[in-house]
Protein backbone atom coordinates (compact mmCIF):
# COMPACT_ATOMS: atom_id res chain seq x y z
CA UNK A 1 57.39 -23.39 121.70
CA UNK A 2 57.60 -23.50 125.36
CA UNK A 3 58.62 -19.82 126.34
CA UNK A 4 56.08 -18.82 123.36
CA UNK A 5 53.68 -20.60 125.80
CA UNK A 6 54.66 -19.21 128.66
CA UNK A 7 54.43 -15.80 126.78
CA UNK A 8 50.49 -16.35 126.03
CA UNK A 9 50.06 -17.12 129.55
CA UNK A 10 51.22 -13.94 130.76
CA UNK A 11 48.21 -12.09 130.44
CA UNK A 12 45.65 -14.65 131.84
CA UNK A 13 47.88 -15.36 135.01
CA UNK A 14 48.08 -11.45 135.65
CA UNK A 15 44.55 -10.95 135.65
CA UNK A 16 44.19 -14.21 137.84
CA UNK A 17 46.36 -11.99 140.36
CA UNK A 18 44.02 -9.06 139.89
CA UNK A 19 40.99 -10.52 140.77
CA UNK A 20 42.73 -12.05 143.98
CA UNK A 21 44.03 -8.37 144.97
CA UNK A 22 40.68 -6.61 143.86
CA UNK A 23 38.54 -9.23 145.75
CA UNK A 24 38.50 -11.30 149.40
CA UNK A 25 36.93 -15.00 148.81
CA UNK A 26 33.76 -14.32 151.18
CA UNK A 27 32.82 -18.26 150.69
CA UNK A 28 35.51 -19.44 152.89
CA UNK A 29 33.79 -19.09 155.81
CA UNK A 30 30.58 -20.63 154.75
CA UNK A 31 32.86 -23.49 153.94
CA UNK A 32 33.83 -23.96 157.80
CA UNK A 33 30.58 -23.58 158.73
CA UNK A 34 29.40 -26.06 156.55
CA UNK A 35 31.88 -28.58 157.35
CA UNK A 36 31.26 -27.93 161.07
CA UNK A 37 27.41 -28.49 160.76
CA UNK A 38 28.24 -31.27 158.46
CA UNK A 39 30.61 -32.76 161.38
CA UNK A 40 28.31 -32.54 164.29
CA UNK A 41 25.48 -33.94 162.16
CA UNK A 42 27.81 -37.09 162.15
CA UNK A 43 28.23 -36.67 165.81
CA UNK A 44 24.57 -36.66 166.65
CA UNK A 45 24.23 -39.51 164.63
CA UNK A 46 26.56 -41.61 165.42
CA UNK A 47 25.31 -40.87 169.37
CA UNK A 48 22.25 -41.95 168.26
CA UNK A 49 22.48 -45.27 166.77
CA UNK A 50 26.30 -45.88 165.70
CA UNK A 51 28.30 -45.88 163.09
CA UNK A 52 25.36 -47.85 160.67
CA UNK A 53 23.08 -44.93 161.69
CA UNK A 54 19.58 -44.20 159.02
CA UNK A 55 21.70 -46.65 156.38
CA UNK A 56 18.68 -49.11 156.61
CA UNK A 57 15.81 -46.26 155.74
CA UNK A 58 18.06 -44.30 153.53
CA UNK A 59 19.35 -47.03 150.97
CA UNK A 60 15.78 -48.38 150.11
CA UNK A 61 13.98 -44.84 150.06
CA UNK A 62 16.85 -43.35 147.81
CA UNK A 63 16.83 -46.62 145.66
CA UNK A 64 12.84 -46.14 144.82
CA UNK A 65 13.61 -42.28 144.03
CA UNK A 66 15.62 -42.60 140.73
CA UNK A 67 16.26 -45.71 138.51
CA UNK A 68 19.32 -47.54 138.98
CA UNK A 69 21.03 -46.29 135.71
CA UNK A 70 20.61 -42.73 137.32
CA UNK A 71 22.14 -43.26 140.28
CA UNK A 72 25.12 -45.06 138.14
CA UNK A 73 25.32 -41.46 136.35
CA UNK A 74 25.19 -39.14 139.38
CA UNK A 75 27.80 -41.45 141.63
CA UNK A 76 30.58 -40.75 138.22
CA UNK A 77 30.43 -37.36 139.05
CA UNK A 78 32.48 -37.80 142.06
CA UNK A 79 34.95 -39.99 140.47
CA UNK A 80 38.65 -37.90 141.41
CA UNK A 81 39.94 -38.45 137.99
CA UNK A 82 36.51 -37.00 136.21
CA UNK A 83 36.87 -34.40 138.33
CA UNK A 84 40.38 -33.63 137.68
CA UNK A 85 39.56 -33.88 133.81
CA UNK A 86 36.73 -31.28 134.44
CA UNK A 87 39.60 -28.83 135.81
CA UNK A 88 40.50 -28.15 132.24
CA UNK A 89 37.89 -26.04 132.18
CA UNK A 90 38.91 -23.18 134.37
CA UNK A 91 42.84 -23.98 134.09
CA UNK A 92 43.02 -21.33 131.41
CA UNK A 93 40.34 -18.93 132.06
CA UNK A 94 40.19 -19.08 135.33
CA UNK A 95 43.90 -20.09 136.68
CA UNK A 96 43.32 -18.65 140.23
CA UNK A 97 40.59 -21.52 140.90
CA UNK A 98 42.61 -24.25 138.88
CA UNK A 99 45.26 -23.77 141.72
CA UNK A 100 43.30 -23.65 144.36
CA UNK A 101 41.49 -27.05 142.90
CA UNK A 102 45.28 -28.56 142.52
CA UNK A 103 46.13 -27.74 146.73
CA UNK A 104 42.57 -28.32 148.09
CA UNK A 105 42.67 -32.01 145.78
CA UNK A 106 46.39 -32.85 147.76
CA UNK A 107 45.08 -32.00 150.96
CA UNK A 108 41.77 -33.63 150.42
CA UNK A 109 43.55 -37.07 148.62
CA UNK A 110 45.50 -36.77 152.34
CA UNK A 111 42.63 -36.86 154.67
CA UNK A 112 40.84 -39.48 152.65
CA UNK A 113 43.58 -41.91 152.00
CA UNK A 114 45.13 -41.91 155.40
CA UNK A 115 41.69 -42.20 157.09
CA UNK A 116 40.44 -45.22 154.49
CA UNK A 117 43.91 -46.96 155.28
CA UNK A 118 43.75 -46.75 159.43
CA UNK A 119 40.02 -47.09 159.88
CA UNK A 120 39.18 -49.84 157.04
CA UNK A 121 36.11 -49.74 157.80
CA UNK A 122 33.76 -52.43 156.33
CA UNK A 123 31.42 -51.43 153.67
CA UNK A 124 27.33 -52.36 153.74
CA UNK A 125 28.08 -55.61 151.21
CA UNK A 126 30.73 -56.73 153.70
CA UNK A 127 28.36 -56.16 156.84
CA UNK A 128 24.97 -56.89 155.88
CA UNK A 129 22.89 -60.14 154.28
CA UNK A 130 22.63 -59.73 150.75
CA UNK A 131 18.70 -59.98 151.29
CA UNK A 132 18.06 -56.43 152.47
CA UNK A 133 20.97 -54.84 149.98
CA UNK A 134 20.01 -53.79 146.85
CA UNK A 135 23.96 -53.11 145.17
CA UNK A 136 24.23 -50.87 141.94
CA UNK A 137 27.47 -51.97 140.20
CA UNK A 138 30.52 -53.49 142.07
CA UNK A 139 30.06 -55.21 145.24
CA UNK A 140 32.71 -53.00 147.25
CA UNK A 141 33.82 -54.36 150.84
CA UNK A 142 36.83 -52.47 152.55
CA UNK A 143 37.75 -49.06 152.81
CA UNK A 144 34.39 -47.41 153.55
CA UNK A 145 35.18 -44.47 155.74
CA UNK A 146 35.11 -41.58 154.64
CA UNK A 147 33.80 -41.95 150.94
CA UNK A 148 36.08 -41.00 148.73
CA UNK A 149 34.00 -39.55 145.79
CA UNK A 150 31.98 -37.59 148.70
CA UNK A 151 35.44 -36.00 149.77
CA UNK A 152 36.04 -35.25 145.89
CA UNK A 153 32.73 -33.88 145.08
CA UNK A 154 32.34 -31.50 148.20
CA UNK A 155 36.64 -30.35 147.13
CA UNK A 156 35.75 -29.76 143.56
CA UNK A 157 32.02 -27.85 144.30
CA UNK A 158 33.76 -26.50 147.56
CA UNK A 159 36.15 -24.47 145.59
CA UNK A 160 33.86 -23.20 143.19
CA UNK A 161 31.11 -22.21 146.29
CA UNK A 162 34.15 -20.13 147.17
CA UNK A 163 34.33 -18.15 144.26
CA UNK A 164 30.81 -18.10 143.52
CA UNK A 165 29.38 -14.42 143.42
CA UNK A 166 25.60 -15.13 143.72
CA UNK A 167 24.08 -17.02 146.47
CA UNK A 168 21.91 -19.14 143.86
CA UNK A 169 25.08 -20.72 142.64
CA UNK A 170 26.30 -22.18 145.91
CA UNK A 171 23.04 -23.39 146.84
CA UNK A 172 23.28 -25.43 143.30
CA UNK A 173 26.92 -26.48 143.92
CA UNK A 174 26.03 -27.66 147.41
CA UNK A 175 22.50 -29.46 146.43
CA UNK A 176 24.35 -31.10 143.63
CA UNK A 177 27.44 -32.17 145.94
CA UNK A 178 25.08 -33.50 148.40
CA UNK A 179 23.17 -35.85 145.89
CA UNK A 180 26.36 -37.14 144.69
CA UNK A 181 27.34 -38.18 148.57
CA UNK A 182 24.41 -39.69 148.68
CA UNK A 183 24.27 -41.92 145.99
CA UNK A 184 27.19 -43.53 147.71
CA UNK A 185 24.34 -44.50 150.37
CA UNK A 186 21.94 -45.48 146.96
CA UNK A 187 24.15 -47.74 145.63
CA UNK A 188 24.38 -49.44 149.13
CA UNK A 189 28.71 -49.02 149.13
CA UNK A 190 28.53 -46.70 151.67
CA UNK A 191 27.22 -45.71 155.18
CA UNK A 192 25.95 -41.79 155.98
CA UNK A 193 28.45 -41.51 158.59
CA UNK A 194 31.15 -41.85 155.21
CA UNK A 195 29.30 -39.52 153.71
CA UNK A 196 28.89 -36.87 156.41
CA UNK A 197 32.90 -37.47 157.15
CA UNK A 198 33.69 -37.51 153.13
CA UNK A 199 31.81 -34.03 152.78
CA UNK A 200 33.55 -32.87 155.54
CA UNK A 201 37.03 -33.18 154.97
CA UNK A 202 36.15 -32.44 151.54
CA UNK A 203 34.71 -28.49 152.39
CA UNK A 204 37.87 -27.62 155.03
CA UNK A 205 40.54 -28.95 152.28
CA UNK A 206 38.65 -26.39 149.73
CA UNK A 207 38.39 -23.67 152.56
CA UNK A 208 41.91 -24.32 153.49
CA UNK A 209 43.07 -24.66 149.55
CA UNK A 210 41.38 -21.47 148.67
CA UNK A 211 42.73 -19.40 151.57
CA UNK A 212 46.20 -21.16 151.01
CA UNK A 213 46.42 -20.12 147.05
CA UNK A 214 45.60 -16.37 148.28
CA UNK A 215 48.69 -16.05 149.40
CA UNK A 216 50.50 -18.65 148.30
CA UNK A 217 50.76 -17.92 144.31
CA UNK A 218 53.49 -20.10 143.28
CA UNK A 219 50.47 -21.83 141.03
CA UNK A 220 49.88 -18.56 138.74
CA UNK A 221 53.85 -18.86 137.31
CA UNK A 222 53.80 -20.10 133.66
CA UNK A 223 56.02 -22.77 134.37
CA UNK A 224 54.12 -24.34 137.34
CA UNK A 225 50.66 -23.68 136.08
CA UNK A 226 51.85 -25.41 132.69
CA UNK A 227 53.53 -28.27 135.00
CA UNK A 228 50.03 -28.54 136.94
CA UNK A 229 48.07 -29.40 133.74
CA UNK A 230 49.82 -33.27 133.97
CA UNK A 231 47.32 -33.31 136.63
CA UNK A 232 44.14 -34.15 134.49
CA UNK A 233 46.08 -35.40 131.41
CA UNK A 234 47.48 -38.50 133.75
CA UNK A 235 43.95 -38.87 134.50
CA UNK A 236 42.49 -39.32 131.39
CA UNK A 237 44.33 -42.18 130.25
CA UNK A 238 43.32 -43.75 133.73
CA UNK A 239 40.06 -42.73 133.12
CA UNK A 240 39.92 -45.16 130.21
CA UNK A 241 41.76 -48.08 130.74
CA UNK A 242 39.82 -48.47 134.50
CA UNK A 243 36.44 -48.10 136.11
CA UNK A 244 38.22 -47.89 139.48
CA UNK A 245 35.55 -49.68 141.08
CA UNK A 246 32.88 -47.73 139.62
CA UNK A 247 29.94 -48.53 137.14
CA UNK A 248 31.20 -48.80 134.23
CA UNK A 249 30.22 -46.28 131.22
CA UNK A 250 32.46 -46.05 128.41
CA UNK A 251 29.93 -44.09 126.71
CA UNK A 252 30.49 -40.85 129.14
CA UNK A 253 34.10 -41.26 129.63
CA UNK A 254 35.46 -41.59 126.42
CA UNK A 255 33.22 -38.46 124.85
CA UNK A 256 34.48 -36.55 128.07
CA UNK A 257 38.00 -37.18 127.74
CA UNK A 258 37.52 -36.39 123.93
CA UNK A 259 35.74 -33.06 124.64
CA UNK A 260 38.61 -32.21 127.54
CA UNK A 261 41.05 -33.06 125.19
CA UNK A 262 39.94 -30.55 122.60
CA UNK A 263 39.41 -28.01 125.55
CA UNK A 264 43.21 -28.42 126.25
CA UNK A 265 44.43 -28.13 122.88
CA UNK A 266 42.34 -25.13 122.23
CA UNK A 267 43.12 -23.16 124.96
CA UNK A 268 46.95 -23.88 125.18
CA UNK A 269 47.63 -23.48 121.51
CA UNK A 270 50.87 -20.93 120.71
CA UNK A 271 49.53 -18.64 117.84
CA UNK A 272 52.36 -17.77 115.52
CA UNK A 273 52.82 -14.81 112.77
């Protein structure tokens, strides 16, 4: 069943190389400038007033802007492991962006991971009185910079701004990516300078993932691409049996892992005569 997989992948993964060949990726360098003006934004800021910089009139105004159960919602959307679920639906179709989603999510888990560990910075709950906090779901403490589900967001819509045709849809990518980092700030887990550094790293990992799976097309064999899929299958057990420090919401996990799940079996079934 395996080669007859691999066989049904042929002509998918040959068309993937195609479009690469037929077509540069134009977004990449938006996605440096980006992360640049994204960077010295941080530096300004943090010139200005520190690391805490506009946390105190950022948390209350975004609080009064949407409920709190919205805010839950949007913040999911950068959970890593949604994320990776929500790769199942290019990995077939569109195998050229699942691999460059699979190298820009090492390099990005690198940068945030190794940063989180040798800053460990305190978080807002850990910092400030409880009085002028208003915390949506857990009350996080460690490990604030640079925000994690910023860095995923900004890799995951950073990949797709790449291969975006139509100015429109990067605009939408990036305004969505952008309200997701800041919900961080909503929820009062996370400072702007974690955001500004999370959607950072997270645009040069997709710049540098992109550009790296142009040339670098190990991830369009039929073996590796089919290896690469254990990638959001891990993550949908994990995806159930933890919130990860997250709200949690059972109700749009477990439909989403159902509907990926049927995704996956649909598009990697062997048809037989």
């Amino acid at each position: 069943m395996l080669t007859a997989m691999k066989r049904e992948l042929l002509p998918g993964l040959g068309l993937a190389h195609t479009r690469l060949d037929n077509r540069s990726v134009p977004g990449i360098d938006w996605l440096l400038a980006i992360a640049l003006s994204f960077a010295l934004t941080g530096v300004l800021l943090g010139t200005w007033d520190g690391y805490h910089a506009a946390f105190y009139p950022l948390h209350p105004v975004l609080g009064g802007l949407l409920p709190d159960f919205a805010w839950e919602v949007i913040t999911r959307f950068g959970d890593e492991r949604i994320l990776l679920v929500l790769t199942l639906l290019f990995a077939r179709r569109r195998p050229e962006i699942f691999w460059a989603m699979v190298l820009a999510a090492i390099l990005a888990a690198l940068y945030s991971r190794s940063l989180k560990h040798v800053v460990d910075a305190m978080r807002p709950p850990a910092v400030l009185p409880a009085e002028v906090l208003d915390i949506i779901g857990p009350r996080l403490r460690s490990h604030s910079f640079p925000s994690g589900h910023t860095t995923s967001i900004f890799v995951f819509a950073g990949v797709l701004f790449a291969f975006a045709r139509h100015a429109s849809h990067r605009i939408v990518l990036l305004a969505l990516a952008v309200l997701i980092g800041l919900s961080r700030v909503a929820l009062g887990v996370h400072w702007p300078q974690d955001i500004l550094a999370g959607a950072f790293g997270g645009l040069m990992a997709a710049a540098l993932g992109t550009w790296i799976s142009m040339y670098w097309r190990a991830g369009l064999k039929p073996g590796v691409h089919l290896s690469l899929l254990i990638l959001p299958i891990a993550a949908m057990p994990m995806l159930l049996l933890s919130d990860n420090g997250n709200p949690s919401m059972p109700w749009l996990t477990w439909p989403l892992v159902f509907a990926m799940s049927m995704q996956l079996m649909l598009d990697y079934r062997v048809y037989r005569r």
